[in-house]
Protein backbone atom coordinates (compact mmCIF):
# COMPACT_ATOMS: atom_id res chain seq x y z
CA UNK A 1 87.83 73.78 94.05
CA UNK A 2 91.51 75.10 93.16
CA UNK A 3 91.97 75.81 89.37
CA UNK A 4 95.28 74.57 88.22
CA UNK A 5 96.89 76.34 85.84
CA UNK A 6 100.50 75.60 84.17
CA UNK A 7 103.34 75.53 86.02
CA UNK A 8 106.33 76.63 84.07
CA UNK A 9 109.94 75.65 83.79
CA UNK A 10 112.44 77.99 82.77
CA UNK A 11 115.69 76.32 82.36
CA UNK A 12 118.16 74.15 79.92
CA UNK A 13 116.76 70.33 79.73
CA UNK A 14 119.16 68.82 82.60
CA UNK A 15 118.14 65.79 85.18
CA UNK A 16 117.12 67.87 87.75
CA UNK A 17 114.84 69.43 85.42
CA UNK A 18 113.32 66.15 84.90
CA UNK A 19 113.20 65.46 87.91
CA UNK A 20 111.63 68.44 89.29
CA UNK A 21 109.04 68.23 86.30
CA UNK A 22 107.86 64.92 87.29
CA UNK A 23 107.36 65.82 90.81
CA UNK A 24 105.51 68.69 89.78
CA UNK A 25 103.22 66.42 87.25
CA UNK A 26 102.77 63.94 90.38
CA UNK A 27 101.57 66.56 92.27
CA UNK A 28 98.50 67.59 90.05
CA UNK A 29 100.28 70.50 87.81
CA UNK A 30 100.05 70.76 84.34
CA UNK A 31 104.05 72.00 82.87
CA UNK A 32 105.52 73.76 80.27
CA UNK A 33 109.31 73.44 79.98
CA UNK A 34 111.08 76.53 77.56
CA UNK A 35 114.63 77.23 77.51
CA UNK A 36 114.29 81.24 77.85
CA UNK A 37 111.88 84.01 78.31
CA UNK A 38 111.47 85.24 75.08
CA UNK A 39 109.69 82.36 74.13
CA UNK A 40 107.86 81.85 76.75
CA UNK A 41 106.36 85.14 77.14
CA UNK A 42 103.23 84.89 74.78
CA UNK A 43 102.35 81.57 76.96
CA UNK A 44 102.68 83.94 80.44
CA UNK A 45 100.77 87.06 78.53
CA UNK A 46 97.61 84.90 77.84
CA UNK A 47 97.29 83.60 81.48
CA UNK A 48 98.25 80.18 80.87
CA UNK A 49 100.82 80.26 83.52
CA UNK A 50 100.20 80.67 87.28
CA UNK A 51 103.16 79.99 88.90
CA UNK A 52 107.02 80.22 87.28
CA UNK A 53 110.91 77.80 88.35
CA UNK A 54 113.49 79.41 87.22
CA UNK A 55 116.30 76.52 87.21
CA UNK A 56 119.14 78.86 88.02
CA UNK A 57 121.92 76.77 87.28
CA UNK A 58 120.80 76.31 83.95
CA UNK A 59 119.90 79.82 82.18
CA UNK A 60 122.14 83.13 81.49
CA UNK A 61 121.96 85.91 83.79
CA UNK A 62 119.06 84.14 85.79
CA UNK A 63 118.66 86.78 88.30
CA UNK A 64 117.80 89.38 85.32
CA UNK A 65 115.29 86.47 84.27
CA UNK A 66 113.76 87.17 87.88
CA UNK A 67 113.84 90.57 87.49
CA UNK A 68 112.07 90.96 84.00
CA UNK A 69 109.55 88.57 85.20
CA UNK A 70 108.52 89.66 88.12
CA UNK A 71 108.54 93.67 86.57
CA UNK A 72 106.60 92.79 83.32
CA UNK A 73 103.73 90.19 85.12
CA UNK A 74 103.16 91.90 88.22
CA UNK A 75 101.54 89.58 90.67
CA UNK A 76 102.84 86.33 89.00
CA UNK A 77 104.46 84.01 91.40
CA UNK A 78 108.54 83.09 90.78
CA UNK A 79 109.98 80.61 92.26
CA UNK A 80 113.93 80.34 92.41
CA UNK A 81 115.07 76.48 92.08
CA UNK A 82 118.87 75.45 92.05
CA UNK A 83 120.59 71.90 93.05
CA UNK A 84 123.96 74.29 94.70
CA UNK A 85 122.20 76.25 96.62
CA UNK A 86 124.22 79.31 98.20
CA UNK A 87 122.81 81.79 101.69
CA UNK A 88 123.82 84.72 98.76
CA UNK A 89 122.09 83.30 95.55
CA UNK A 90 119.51 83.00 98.30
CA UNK A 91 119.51 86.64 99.21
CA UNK A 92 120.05 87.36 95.78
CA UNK A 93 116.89 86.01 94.33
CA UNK A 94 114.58 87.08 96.63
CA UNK A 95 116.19 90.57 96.41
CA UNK A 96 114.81 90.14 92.60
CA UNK A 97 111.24 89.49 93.26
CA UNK A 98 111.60 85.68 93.70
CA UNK A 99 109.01 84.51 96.00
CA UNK A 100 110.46 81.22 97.46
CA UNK A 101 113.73 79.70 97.37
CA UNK A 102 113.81 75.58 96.06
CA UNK A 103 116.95 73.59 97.32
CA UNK A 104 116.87 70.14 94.83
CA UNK A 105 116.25 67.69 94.93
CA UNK A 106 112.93 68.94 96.92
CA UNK A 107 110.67 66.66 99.13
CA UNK A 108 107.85 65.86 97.41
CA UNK A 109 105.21 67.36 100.41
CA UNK A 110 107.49 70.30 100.69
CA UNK A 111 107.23 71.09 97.13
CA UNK A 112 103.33 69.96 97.10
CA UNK A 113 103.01 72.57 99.83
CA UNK A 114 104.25 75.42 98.17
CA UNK A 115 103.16 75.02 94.56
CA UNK A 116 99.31 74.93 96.17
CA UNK A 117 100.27 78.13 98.09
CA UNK A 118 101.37 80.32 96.05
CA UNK A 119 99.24 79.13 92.88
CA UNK A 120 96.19 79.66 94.67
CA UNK A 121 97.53 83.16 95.77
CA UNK A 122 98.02 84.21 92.30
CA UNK A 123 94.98 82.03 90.17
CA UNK A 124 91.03 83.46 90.99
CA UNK A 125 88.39 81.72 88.78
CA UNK A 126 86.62 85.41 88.77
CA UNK A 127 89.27 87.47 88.14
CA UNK A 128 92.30 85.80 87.24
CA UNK A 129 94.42 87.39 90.09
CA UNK A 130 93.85 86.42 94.08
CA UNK A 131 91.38 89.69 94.53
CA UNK A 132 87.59 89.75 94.18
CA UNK A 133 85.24 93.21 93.19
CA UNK A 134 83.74 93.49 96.86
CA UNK A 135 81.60 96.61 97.84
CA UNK A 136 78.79 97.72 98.88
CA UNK A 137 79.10 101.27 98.08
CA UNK A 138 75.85 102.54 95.28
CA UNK A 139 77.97 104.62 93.24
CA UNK A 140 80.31 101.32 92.79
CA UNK A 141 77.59 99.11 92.35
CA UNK A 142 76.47 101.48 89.57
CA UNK A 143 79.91 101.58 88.19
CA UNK A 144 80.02 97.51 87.85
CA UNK A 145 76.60 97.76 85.74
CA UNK A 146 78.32 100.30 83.45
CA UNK A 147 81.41 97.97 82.88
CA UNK A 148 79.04 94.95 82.10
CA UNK A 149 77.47 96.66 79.65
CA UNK A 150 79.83 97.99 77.56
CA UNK A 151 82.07 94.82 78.30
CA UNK A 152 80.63 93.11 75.25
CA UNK A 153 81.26 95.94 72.56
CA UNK A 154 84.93 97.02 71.03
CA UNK A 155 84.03 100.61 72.30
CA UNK A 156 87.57 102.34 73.96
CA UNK A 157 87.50 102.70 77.98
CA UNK A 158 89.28 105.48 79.87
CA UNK A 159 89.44 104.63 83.50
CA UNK A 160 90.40 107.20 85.56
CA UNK A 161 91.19 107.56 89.11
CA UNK A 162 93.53 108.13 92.15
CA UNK A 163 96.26 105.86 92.79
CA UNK A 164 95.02 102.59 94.37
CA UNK A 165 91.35 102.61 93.64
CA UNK A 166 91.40 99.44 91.66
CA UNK A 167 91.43 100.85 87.92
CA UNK A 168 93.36 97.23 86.79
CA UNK A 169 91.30 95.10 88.78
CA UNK A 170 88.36 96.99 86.88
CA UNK A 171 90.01 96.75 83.77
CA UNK A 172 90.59 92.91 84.15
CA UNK A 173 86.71 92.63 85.80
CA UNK A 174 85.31 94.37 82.26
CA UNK A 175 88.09 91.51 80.03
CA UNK A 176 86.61 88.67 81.71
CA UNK A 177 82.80 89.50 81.22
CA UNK A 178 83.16 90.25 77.87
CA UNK A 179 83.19 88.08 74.96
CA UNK A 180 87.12 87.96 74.57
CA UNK A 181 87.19 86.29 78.17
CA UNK A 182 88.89 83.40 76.62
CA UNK A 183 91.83 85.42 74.98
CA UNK A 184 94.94 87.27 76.69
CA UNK A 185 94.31 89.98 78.70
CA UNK A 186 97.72 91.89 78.50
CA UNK A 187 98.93 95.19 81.06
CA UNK A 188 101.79 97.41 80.14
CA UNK A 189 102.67 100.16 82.63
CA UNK A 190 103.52 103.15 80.25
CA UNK A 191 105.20 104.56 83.28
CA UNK A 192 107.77 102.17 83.81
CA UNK A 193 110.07 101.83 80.53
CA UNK A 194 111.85 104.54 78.56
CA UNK A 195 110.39 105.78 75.31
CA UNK A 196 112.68 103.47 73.07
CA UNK A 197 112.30 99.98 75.39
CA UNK A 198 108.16 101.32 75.84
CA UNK A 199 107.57 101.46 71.62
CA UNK A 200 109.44 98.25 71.35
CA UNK A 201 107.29 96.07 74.36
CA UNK A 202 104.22 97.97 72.80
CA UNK A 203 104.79 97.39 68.71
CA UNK A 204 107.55 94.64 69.26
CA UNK A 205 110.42 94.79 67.06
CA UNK A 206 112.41 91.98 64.15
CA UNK A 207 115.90 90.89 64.61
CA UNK A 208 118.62 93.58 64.02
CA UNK A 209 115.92 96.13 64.46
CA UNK A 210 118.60 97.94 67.36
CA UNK A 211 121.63 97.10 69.26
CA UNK A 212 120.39 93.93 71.31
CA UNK A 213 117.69 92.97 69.06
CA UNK A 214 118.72 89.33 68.84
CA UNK A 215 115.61 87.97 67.49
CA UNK A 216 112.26 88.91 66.89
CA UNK A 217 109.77 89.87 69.64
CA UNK A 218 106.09 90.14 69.68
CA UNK A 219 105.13 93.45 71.27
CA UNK A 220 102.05 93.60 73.81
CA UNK A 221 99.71 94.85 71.10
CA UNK A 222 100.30 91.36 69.16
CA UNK A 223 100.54 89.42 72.13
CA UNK A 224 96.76 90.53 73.31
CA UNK A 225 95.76 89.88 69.66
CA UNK A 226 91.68 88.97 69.61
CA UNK A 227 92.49 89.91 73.50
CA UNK A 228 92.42 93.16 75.79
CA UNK A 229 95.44 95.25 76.18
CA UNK A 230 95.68 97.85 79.07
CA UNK A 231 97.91 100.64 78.70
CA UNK A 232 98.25 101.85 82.35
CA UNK A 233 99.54 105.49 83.51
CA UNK A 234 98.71 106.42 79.97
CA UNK A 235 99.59 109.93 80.35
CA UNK A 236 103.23 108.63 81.27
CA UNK A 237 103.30 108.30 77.77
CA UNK A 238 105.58 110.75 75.56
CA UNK A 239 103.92 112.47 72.43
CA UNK A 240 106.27 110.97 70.23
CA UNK A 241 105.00 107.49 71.37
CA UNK A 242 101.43 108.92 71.61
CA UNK A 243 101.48 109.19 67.66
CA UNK A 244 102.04 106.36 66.92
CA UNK A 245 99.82 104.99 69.12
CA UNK A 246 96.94 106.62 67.54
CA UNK A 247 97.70 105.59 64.13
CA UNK A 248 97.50 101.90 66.12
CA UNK A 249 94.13 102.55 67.16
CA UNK A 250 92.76 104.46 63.96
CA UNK A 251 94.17 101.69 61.70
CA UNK A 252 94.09 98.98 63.48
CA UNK A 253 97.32 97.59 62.72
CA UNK A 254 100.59 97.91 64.07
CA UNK A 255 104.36 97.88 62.57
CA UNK A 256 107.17 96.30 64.74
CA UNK A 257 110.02 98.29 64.96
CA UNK A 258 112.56 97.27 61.69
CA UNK A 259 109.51 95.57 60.27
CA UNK A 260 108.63 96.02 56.63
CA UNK A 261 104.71 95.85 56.98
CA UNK A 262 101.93 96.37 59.36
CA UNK A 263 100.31 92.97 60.95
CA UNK A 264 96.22 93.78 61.74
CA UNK A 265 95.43 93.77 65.08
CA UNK A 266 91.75 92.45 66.60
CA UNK A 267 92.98 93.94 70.25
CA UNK A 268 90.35 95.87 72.82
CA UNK A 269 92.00 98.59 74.11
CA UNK A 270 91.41 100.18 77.47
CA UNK A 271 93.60 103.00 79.10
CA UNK A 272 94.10 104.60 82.64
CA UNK A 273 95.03 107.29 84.34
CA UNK A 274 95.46 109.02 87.25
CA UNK A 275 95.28 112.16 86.30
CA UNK A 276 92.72 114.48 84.72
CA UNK A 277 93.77 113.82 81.35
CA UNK A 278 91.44 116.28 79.20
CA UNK A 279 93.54 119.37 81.69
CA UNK A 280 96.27 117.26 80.60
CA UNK A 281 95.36 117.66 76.92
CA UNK A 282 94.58 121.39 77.49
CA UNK A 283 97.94 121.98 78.51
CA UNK A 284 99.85 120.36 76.00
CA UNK A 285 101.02 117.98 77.69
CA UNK A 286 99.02 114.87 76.09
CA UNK A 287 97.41 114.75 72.14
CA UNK A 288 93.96 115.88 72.14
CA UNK A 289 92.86 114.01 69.38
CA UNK A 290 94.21 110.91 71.23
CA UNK A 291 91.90 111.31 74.44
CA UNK A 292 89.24 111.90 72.27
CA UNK A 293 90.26 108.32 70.82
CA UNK A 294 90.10 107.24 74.20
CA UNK A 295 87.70 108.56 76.06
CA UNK A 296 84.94 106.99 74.13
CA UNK A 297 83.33 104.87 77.70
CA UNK A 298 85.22 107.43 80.73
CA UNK A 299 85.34 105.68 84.00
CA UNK A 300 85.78 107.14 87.34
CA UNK A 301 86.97 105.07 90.23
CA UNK A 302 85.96 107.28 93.05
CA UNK A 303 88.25 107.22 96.14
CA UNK A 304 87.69 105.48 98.75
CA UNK A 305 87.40 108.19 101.54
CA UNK A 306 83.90 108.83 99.30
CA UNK A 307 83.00 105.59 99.39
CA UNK A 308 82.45 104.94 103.28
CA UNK A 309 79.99 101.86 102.89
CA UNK A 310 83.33 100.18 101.59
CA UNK A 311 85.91 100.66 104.05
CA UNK A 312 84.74 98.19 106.96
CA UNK A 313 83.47 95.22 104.32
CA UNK A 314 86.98 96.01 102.52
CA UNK A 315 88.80 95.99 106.04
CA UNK A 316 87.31 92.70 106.97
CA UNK A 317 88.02 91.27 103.96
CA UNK A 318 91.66 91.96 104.28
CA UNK A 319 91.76 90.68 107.91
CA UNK A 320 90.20 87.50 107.19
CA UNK A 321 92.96 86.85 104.20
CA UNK A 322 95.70 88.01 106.07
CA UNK A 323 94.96 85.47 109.17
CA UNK A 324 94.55 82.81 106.74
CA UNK A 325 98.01 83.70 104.97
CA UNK A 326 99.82 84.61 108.64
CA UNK A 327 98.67 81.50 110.82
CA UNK A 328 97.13 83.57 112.86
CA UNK A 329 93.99 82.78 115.46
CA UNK A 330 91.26 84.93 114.68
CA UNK A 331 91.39 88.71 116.15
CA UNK A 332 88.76 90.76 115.68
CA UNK A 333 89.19 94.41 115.36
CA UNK A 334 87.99 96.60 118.47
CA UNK A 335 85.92 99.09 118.33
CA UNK A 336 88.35 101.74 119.10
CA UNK A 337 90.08 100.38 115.42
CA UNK A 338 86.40 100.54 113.36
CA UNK A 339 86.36 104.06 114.49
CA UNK A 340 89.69 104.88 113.23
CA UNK A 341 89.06 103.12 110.09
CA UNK A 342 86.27 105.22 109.26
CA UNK A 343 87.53 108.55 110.47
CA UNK A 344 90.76 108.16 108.27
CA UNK A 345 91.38 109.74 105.03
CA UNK A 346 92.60 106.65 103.33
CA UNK A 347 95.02 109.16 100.53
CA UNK A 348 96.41 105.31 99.39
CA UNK A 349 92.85 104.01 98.72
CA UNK A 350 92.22 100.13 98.68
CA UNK A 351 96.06 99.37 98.33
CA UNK A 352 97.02 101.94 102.04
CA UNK A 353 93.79 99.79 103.27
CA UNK A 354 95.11 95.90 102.08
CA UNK A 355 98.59 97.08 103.75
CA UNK A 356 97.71 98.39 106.80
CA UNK A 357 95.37 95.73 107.71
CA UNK A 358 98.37 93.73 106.83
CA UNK A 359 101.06 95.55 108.58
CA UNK A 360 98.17 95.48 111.90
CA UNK A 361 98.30 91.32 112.15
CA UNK A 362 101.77 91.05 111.81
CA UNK A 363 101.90 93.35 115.16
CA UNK A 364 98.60 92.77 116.77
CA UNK A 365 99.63 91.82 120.36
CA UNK A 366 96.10 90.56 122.40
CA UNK A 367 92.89 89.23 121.36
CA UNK A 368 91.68 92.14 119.10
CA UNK A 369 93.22 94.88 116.67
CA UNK A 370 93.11 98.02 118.03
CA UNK A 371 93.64 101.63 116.99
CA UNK A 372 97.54 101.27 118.11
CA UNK A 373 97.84 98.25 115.93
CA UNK A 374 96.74 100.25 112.98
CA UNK A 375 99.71 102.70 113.03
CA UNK A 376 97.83 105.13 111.38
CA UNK A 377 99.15 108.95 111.22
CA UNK A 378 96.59 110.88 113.21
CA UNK A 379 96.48 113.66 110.78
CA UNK A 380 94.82 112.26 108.66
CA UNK A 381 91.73 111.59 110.99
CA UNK A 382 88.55 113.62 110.35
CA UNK A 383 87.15 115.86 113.13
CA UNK A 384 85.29 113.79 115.27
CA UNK A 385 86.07 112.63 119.42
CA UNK A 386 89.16 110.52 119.36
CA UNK A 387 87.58 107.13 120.70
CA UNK A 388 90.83 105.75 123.25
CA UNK A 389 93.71 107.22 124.50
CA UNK A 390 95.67 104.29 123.00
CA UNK A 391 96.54 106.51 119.72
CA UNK A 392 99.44 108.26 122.07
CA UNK A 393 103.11 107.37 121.34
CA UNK A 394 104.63 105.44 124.56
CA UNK A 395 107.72 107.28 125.82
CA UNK A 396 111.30 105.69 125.20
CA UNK A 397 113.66 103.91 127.25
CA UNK A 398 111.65 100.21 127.20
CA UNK A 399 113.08 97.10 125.49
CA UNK A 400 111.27 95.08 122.93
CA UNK A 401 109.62 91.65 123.28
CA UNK A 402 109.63 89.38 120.37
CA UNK A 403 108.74 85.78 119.45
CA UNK A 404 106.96 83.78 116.42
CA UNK A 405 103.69 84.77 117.20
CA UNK A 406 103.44 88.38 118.47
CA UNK A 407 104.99 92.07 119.04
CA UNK A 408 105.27 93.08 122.52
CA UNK A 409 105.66 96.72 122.69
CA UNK A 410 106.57 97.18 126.15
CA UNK A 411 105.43 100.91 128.02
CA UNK A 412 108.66 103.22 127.21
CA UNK A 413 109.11 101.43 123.66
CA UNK A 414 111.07 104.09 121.38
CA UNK A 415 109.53 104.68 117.69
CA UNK A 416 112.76 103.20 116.27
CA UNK A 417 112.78 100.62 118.11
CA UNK A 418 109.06 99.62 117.37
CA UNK A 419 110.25 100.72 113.19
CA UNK A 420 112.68 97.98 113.77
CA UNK A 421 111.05 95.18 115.44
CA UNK A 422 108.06 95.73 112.70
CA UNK A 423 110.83 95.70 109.48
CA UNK A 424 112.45 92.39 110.49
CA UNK A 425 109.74 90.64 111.37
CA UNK A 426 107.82 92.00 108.10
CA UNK A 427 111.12 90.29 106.51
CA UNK A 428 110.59 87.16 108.19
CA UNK A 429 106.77 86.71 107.36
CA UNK A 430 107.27 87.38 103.44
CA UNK A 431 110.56 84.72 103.98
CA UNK A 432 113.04 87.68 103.10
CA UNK A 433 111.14 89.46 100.01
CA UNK A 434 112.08 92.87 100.44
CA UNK A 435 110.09 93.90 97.42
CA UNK A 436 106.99 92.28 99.18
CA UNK A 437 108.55 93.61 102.45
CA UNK A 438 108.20 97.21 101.32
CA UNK A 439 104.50 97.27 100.12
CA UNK A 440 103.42 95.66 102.88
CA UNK A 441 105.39 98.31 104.76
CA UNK A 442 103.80 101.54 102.74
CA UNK A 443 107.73 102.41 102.17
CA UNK A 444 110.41 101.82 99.44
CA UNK A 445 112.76 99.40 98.65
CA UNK A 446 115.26 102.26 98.92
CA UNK A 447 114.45 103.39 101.83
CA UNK A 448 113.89 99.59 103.24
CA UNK A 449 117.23 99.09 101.87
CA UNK A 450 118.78 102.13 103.63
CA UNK A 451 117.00 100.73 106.81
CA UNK A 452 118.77 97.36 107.04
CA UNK A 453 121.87 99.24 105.91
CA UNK A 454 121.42 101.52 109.10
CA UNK A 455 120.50 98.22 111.63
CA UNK A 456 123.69 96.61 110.15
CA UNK A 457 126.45 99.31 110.88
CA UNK A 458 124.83 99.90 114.03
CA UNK A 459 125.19 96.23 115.03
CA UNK A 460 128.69 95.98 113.68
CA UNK A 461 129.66 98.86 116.07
């Protein structure tokens, strides 16, 4: 049974807001309606929102709305609505991290349709987010009994690990089976802002505080109040910030920036890394007495090249999704694409894994995936006797085959050719999310960017 969460409205109160709003109530969604973000932040931060309109006609720099959204709630669905719809607003919004494009008034189906897709996507009763803990490795398995057990103390975790081994699904796994399941559970990468914007999402800030402080803002700290907070890529973090982070955590309060007074805090606080943070320490480059703060309950994701009992369950897992979310009749993957699986090094973990499986259906030309589907760099295999001769590059010189269910890659296909082919139709699956586009791809948005720059000039010519 789906779980339906809030649908909200970001937009000035016009008649097409009403409108949309009552189609959206007729359609089994609960709605919140706020003029702004600010406002409406503490409402997203506690989970009470699974999918997001932003009436575009009706706010003040909406495609920086987008933007801010889709960068602070990673994961979170957006969908861009407007009643004067333009092929460059279009572009535009979807360029920000918009998943879907609404032209108002909306048939009711239509918009039926999409609010169930991409709702379900985002909302899993388990986790909260569309991914499940699967594995059947022992060392995970033991891992999973640790988190349980220290899920229901206050007792600081460190999880630690290589990029793409799952440290935030783990970290949202250990929120919602402990006894603060009910209350927000709250990421901030410490990675992605500058030291002044990071201290003011952390410890929020009062009105005047700084240039562009035009009212007062809750930082994450109060927003996951009686909550969990995770502070991701904390050695990203500078030691300026670092010391006054610690006073956070030995006091257990926290002063907004301007404020006059500390507000107590009731927040658990988990951290991670991927780096070996006590060598980290040792050379300066991160407090000491602050890892000691945190490292009370140390986690270690292991990679997933050391947990082989995991890659095939994790593969099929992926392929099964993917064919539900593509359209796609079952293929099942040869054997000659098991073996590669397993002899690959995986140096992207779980999230290389999810993409390539991916990036395989969307070419996957026959009734199986094979190796070739994969696209996997052969460098990267262990030793071992290389199962089909299908992992060698055709030569160049043959055209391309395309249509809306499958990649031909004809004998004599060139590699840019086949890089083409696979980035526009990549384009055309996610309906024109680069940002989607690009992790799906394993590449950039730069460089996806610089791609389509390169196709167009060349077509102009």
């Amino acid at each position: 049974m789906t779980v339906r969460k809030e649908v909200l409205l970001l937009g000035r109160e016009t008649q097409s807001l009403h409108t949309l709003g009552r189609q959206v109530i007729d359609a089994g969604w609960r709605i919140r309606v706020m003029a702004g973000l600010e406002e409406s932040k503490s409402l997203i931060a506690a989970q009470q929102v699974g999918l997001v309109i932003i009436m575009l006609d009706t706010l003040h720099e909406p495609l920086a709305v987008i933007r801010e959204i889709t960068f602070l709630y990673r994961g979170l669905p957006v969908l861009a609505a407007t009643s004067r719809a333009t092929v460059h607003e279009a572009r535009e919004s979807i360029d920000q991290g918009a998943a879907d494009y609404l032209m108002l008034p909306i048939d009711p189906p239509l918009l039926r349709t999409m609010l169930q897709r991409y709702t379900d996507q985002y909302f899993d009763p388990e986790l909260g987010r569309g991914r499940r803990l699967l594995s059947g490795d022992a060392e995970m398995q033991r891992i999973l009994t640790q988190v349980r057990r220290v899920a229901r103390s206050k007792a600081t975790v460190l999880i630690h690990g290589e990029s793409g081994t799952g440290k935030e699904l783990i970290a949202r796994y250990l929120h919602q089976v402990s006894d603060r399941s009910a209350a927000p559970f709250v990421a901030i990468n410490c990675a992605a802002l500058p030291e002044n914007l990071l201290e003011s999402e952390l410890f929020g800030h009062v009105k005047g505080a700084f240039t562009g402080a035009t009212a007062d803002r809750k930082g994450k700290f109060l927003q996951a109040n009686e909550g969990t907070i995770l502070l991701d890529e904390i050695s990203e973090m500078s030691l300026n910030l670092q010391a006054k982070l610690l006073r956070v955590l030995q006091e257990g309060e926290v002063d907004p920036v301007g404020g006059r007074g500390a507000v107590t805090l009731d927040v658990r606080v988990l951290a991670s890394t991927n780096r070996n943070l006590k060598a980290w320490a040792a050379e300066g480059k991160f407090r000491e007495d602050l890892f000691y703060r945190l490292n009370v309950f140390p986690i270690r994701l292991p990679p997933l090249r050391e947990r082989p009992a995991d890659i095939l369950m994790l593969a099929e897992h992926f392929r099964v999704r993917f064919i539900g979310e593509l359209g796609r009749n079952d293929l099942p993957f040869a054997r000659d694409a098991l073996a590669v699986l397993q002899r690959y090094g995986w140096p992207g973990n779980i999230r290389e894994l999810e993409n390539v499986i991916h990036r395989a259906l969307l070419v996957a030309d026959g009734r199986e995936i094979t190796a070739v589907d994969l696209m996997l760099d052969g460098a990267a295999l262990s030793d071992g006797p290389v199962t089909t001769a299908s992992l060698a590059m055709p030569a160049s010189g043959a055209a391309i085959q395309d249509n809306a269910d499958t990649i031909r890659l004809s004998v004599g296909t060139t590699v840019r050719q086949m890089e083409e082919i696979l980035i526009r139709r990549t384009l055309d699956e996610v309906d024109g999310n680069r940002t989607r586009a690009a992790e799906i791809l394993g590449i950039s948005i730069r460089t996806l960017r610089n791609k389509l720059n390169e196709y167009a000039h060349r077509d102009g010519d």
